[in-house]
C-alpha atoms as a PDB file:
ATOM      1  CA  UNK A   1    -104.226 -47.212  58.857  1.00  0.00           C
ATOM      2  CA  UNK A   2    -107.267 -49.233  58.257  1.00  0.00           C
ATOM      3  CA  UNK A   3    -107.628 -49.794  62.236  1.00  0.00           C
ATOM      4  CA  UNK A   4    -108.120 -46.372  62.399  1.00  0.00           C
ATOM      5  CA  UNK A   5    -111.005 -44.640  60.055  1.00  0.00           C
ATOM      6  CA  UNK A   6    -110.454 -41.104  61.775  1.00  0.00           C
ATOM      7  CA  UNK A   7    -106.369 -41.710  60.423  1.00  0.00           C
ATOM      8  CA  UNK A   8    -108.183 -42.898  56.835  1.00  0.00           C
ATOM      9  CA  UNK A   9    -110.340 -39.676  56.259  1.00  0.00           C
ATOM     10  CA  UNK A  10    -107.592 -37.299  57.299  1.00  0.00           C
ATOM     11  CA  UNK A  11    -105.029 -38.835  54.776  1.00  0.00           C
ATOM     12  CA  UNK A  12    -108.385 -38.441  52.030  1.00  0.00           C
ATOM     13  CA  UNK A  13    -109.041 -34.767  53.107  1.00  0.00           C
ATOM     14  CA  UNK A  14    -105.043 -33.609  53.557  1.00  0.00           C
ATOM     15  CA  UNK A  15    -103.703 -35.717  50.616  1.00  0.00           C
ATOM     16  CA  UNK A  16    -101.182 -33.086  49.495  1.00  0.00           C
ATOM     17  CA  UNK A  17    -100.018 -32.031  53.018  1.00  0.00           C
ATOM     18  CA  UNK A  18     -99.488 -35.786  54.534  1.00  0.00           C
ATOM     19  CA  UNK A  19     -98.375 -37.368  51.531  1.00  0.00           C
ATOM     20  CA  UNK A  20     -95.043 -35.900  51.309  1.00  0.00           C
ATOM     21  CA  UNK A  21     -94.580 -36.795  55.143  1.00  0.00           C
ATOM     22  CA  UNK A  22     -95.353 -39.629  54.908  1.00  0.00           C
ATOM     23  CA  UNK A  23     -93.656 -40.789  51.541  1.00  0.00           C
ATOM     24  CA  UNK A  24     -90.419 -38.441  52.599  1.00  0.00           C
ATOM     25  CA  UNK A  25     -90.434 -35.726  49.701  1.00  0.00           C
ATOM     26  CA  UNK A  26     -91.330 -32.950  52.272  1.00  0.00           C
ATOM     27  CA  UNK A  27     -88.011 -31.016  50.991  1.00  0.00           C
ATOM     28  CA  UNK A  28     -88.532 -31.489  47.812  1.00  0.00           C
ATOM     29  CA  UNK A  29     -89.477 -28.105  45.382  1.00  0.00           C
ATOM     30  CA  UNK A  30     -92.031 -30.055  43.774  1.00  0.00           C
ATOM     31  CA  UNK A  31     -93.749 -31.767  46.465  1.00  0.00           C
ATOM     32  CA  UNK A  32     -97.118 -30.400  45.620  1.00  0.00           C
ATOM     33  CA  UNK A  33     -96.655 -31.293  41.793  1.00  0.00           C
ATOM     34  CA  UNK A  34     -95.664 -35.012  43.190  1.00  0.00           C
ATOM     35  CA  UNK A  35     -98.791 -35.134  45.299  1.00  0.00           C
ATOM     36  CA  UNK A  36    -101.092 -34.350  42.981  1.00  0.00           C
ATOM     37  CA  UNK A  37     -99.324 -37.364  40.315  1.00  0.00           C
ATOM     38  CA  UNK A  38     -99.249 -39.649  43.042  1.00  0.00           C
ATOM     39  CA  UNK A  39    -103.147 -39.211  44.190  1.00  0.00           C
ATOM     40  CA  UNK A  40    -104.176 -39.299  39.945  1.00  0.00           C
ATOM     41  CA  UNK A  41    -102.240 -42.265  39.178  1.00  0.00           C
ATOM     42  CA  UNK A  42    -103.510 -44.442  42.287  1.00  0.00           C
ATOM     43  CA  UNK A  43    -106.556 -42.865  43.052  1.00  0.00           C
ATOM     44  CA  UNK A  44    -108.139 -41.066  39.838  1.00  0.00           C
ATOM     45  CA  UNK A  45    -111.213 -39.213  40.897  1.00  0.00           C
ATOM     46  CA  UNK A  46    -112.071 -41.587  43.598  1.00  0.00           C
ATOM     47  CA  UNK A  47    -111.810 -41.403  47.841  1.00  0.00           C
ATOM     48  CA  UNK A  48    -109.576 -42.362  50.048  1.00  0.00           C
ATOM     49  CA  UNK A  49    -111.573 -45.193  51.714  1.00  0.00           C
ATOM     50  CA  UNK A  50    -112.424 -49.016  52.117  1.00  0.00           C
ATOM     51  CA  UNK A  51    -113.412 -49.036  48.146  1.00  0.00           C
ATOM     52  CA  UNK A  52    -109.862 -48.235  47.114  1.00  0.00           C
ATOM     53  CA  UNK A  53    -107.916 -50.276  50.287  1.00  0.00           C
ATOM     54  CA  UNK A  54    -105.936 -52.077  47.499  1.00  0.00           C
ATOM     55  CA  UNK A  55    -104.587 -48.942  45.696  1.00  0.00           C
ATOM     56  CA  UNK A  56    -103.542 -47.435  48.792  1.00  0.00           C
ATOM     57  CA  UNK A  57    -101.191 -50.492  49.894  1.00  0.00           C
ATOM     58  CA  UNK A  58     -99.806 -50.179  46.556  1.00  0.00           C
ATOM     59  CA  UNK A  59     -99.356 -46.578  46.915  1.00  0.00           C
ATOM     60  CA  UNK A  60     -97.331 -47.703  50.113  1.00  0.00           C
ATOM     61  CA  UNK A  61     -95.794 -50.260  48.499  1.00  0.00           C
ATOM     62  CA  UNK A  62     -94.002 -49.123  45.626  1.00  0.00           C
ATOM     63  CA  UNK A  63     -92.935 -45.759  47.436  1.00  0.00           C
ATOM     64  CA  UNK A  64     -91.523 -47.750  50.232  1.00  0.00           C
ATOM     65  CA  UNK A  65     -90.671 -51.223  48.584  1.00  0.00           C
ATOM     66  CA  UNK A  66     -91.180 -52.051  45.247  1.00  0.00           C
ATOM     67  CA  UNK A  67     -89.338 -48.786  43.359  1.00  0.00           C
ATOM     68  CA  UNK A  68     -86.896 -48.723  45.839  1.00  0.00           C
ATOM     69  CA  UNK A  69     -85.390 -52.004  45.407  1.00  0.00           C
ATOM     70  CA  UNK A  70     -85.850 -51.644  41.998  1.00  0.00           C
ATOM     71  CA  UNK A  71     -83.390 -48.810  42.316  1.00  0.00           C
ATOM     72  CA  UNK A  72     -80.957 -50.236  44.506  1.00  0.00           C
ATOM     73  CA  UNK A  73     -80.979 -53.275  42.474  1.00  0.00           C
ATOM     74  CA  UNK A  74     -80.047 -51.893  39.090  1.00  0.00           C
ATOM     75  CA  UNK A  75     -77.516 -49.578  40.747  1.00  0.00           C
ATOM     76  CA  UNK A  76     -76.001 -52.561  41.925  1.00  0.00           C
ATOM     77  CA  UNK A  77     -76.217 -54.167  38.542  1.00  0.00           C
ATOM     78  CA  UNK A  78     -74.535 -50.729  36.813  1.00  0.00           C
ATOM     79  CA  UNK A  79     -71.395 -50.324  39.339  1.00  0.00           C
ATOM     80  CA  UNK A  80     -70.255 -53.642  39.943  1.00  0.00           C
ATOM     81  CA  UNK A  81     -68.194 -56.259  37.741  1.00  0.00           C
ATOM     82  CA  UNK A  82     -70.317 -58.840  40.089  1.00  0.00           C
ATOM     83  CA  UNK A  83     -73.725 -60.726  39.068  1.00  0.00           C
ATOM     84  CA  UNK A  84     -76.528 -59.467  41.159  1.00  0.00           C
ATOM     85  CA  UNK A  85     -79.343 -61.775  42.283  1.00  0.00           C
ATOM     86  CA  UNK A  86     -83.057 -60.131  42.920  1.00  0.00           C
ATOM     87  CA  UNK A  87     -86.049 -62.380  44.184  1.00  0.00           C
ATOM     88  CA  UNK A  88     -89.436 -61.963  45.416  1.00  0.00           C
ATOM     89  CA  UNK A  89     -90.699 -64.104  48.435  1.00  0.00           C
ATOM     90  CA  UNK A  90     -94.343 -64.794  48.092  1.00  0.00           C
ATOM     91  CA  UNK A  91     -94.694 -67.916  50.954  1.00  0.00           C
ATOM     92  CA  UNK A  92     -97.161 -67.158  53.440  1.00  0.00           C
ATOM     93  CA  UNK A  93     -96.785 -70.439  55.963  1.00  0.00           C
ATOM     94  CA  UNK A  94     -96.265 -70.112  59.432  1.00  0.00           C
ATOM     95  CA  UNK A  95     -92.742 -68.464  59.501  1.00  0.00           C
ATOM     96  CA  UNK A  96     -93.634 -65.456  57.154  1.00  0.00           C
ATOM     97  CA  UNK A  97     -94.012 -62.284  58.364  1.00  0.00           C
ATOM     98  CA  UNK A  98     -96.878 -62.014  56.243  1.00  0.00           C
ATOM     99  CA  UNK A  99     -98.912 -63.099  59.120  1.00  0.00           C
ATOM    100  CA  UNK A 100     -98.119 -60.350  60.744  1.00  0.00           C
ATOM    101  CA  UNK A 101     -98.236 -57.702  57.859  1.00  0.00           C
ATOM    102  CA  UNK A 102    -100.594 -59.557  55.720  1.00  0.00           C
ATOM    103  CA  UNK A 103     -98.304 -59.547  52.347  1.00  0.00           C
ATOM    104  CA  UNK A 104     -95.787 -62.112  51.487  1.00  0.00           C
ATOM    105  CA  UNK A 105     -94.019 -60.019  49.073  1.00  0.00           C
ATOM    106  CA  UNK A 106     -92.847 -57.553  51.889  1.00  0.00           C
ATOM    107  CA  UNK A 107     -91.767 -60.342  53.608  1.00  0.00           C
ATOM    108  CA  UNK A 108     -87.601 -61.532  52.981  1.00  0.00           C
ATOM    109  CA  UNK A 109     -87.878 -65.361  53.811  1.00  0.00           C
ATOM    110  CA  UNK A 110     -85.053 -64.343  56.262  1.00  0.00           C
ATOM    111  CA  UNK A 111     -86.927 -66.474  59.314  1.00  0.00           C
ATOM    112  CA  UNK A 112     -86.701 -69.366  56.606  1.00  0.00           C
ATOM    113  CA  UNK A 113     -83.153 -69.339  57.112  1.00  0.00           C
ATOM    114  CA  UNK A 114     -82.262 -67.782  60.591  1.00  0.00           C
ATOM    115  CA  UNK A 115     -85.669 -68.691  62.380  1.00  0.00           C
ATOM    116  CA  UNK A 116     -87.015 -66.270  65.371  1.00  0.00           C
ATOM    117  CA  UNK A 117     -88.800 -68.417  68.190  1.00  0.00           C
ATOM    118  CA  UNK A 118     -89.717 -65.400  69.972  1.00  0.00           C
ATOM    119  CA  UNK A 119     -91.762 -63.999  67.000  1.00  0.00           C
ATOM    120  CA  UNK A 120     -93.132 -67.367  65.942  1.00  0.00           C
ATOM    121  CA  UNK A 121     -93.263 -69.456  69.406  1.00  0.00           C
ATOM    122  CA  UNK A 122     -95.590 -71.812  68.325  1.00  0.00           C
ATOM    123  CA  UNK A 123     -94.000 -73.138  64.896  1.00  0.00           C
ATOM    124  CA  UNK A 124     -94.969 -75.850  63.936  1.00  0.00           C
ATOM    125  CA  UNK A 125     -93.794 -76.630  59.711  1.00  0.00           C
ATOM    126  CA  UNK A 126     -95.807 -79.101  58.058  1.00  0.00           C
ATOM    127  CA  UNK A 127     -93.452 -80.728  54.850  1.00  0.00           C
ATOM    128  CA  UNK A 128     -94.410 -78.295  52.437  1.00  0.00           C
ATOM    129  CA  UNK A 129     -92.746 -75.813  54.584  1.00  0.00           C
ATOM    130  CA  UNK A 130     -89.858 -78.071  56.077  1.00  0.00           C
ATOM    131  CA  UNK A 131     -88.846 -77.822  51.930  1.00  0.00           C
ATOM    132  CA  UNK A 132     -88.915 -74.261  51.697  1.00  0.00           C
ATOM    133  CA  UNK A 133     -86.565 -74.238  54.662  1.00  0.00           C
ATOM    134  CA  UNK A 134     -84.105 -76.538  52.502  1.00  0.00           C
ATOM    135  CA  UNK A 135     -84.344 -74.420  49.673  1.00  0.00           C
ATOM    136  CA  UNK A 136     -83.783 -71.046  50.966  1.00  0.00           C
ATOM    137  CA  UNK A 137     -80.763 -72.740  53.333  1.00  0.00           C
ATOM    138  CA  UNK A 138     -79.186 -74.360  50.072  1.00  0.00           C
ATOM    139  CA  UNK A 139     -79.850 -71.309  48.004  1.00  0.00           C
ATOM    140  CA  UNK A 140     -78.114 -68.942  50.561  1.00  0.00           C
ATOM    141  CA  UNK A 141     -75.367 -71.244  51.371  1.00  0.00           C
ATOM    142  CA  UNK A 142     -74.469 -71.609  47.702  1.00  0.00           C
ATOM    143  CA  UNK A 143     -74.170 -67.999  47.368  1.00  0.00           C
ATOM    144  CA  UNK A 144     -71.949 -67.439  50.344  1.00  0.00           C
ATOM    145  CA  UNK A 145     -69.824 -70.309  48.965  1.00  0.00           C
ATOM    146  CA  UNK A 146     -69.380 -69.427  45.629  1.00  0.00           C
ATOM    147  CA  UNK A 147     -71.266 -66.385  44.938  1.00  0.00           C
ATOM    148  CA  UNK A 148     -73.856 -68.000  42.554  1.00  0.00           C
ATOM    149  CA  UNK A 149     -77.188 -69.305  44.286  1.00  0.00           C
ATOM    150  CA  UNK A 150     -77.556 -72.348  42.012  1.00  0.00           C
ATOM    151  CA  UNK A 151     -74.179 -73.362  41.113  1.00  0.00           C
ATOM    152  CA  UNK A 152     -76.140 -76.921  39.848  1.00  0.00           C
ATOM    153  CA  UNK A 153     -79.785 -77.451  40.117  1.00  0.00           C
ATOM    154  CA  UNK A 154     -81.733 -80.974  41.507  1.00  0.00           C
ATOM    155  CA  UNK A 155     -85.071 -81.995  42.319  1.00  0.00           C
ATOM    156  CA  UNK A 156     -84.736 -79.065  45.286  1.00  0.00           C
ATOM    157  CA  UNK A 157     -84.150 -76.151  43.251  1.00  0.00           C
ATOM    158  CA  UNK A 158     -85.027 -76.964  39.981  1.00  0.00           C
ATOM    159  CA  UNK A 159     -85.195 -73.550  37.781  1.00  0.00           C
ATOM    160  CA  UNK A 160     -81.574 -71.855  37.843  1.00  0.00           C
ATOM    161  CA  UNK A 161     -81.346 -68.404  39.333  1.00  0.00           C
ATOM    162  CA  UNK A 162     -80.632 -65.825  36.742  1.00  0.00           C
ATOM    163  CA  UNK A 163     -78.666 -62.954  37.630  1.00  0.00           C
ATOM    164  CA  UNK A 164     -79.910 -58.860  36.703  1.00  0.00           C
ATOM    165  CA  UNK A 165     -79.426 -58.464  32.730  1.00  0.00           C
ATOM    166  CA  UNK A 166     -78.873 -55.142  31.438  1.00  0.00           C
ATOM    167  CA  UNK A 167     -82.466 -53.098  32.349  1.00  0.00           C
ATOM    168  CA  UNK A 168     -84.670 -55.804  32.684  1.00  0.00           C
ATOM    169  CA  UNK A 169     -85.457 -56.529  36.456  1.00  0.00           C
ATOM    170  CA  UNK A 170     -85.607 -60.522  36.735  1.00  0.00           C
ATOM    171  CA  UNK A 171     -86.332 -62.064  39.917  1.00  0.00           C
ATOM    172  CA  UNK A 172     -86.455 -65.454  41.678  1.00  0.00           C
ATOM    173  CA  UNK A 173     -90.132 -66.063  42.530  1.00  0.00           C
ATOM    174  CA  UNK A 174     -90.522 -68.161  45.339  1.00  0.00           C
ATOM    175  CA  UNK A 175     -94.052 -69.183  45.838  1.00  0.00           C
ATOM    176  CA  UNK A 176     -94.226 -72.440  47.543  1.00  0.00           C
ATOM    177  CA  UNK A 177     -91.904 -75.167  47.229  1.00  0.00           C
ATOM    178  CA  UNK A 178     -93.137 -76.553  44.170  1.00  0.00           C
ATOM    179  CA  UNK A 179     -93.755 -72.912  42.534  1.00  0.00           C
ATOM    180  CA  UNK A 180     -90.505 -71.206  42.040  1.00  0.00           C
ATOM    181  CA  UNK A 181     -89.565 -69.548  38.829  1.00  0.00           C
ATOM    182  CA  UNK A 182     -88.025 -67.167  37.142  1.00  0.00           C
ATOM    183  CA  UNK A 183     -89.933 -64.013  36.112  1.00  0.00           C
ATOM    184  CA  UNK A 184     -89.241 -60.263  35.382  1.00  0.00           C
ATOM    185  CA  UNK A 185     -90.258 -56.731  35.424  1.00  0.00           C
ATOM    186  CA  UNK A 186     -93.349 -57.408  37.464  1.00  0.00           C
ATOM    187  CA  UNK A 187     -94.186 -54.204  38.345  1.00  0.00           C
ATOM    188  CA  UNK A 188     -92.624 -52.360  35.263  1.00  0.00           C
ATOM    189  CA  UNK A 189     -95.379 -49.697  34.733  1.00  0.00           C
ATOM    190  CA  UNK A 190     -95.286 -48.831  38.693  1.00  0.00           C
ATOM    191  CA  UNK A 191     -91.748 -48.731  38.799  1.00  0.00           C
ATOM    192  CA  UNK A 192     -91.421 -46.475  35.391  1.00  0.00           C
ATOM    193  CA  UNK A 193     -94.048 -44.500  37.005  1.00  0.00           C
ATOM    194  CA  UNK A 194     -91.593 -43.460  40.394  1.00  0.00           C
ATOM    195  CA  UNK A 195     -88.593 -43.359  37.932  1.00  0.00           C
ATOM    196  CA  UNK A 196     -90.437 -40.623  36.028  1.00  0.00           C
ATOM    197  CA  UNK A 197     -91.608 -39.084  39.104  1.00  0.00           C
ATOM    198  CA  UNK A 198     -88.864 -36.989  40.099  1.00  0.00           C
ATOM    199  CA  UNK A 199     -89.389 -37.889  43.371  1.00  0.00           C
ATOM    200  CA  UNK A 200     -85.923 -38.075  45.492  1.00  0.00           C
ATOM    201  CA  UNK A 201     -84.569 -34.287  44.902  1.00  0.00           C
ATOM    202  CA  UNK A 202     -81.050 -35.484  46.350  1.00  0.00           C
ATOM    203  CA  UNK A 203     -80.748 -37.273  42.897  1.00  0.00           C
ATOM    204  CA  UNK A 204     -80.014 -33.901  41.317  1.00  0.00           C
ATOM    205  CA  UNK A 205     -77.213 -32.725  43.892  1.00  0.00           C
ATOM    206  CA  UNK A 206     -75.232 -36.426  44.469  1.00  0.00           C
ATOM    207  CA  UNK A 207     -71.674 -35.923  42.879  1.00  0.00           C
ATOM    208  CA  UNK A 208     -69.157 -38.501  42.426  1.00  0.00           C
ATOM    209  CA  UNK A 209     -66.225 -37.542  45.250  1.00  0.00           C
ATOM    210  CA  UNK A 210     -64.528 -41.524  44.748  1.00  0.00           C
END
């Protein structure tokens, strides 16, 4: 959007009709009522411009990203006898995505594990990285074995991998290969925020046919 100020100034002077394009609550009944939350709570009283850059990726963030996981995650968590595992990938070397999309924490680690020459031709992993490749292989190769990430831990992966406890959304925070940790409800208020929101309609008219 920001390679494009023309695309910048309409979203700023047609808030309330792009909005619920874009963020996919055209159908809903209260899509100007949404609108109007949604520019208050990121915006305030201020523009849609370079000043507030940063509250607009978070705008796009959390209604494409961070709430919906969230979601998914502790329906997951609710339905099933099974742990569930969340994590956040924050590495930004030379096989994240975040290159290309300029935030690590939209970016899976998945080319950690399966790597994509044709996206990153020219990789070249220094150690640091060459570790983060080990951990996210031994990480996702304990879970396919036996359905727990870190069966045991080492000097590799050090901190164990809690699963999803009752409403509190714990992740595995991988920052570099000597920063991973466990941490939780990172972006609590954001997420409460799109709970509250009333946002996905369909919510109101899904019925249990199992």
């Amino acid at each position: 959007l920001y390679n494009n100020s023309h695309l910048i100034e309409e979203l700023d002077r047609d808030f309330d009709r792009l909005a619920p394009i874009i963020f996919m609550y055209e159908d809903n009944p209260k899509k100007a009522e949404i609108s109007k939350k949604l520019k208050n709570y990121y915006f305030g009283n201020k523009n849609i411009d370079d000043s507030t850059k940063t509250k607009l990726t978070n705008l796009f963030s959390d209604a494409w990203f961070v709430y919906p996981h969230a979601a998914t995650v502790h329906l997951h968590a609710k339905y099933t006898s099974h742990p569930v595992y969340s994590y956040l990938f924050g590495i930004k070397g030379s096989l994240s995505f975040a290159k290309i999309i300029g935030d690590p924490e939209h970016d899976y680690g998945i080319t950690y594990i399966y790597l994509i020459m044709e996206i990153f031709p020219d990789y070249k992993p220094d150690e640091s990285e060459k570790k983060c490749i080990d951990i996210m292989t031994s990480l996702w190769t304990a879970f396919a074995l036996t359905g727990n990430p870190t069966p045991t831990t080492n000097s590799l992966i050090k901190p164990k991998w809690e699963p999803i406890q009752n409403d509190v959304l714990s992740y595995y925070f991988l920052r570099s290969d000597y920063d991973v940790k466990m941490t939780q409800d990172i972006y609590k208020e954001r997420i409460d925020f799109w709970k509250n929101l009333s946002y996905d309609s369909r919510n109101s008219r899904i019925k249990d046919e199992f």
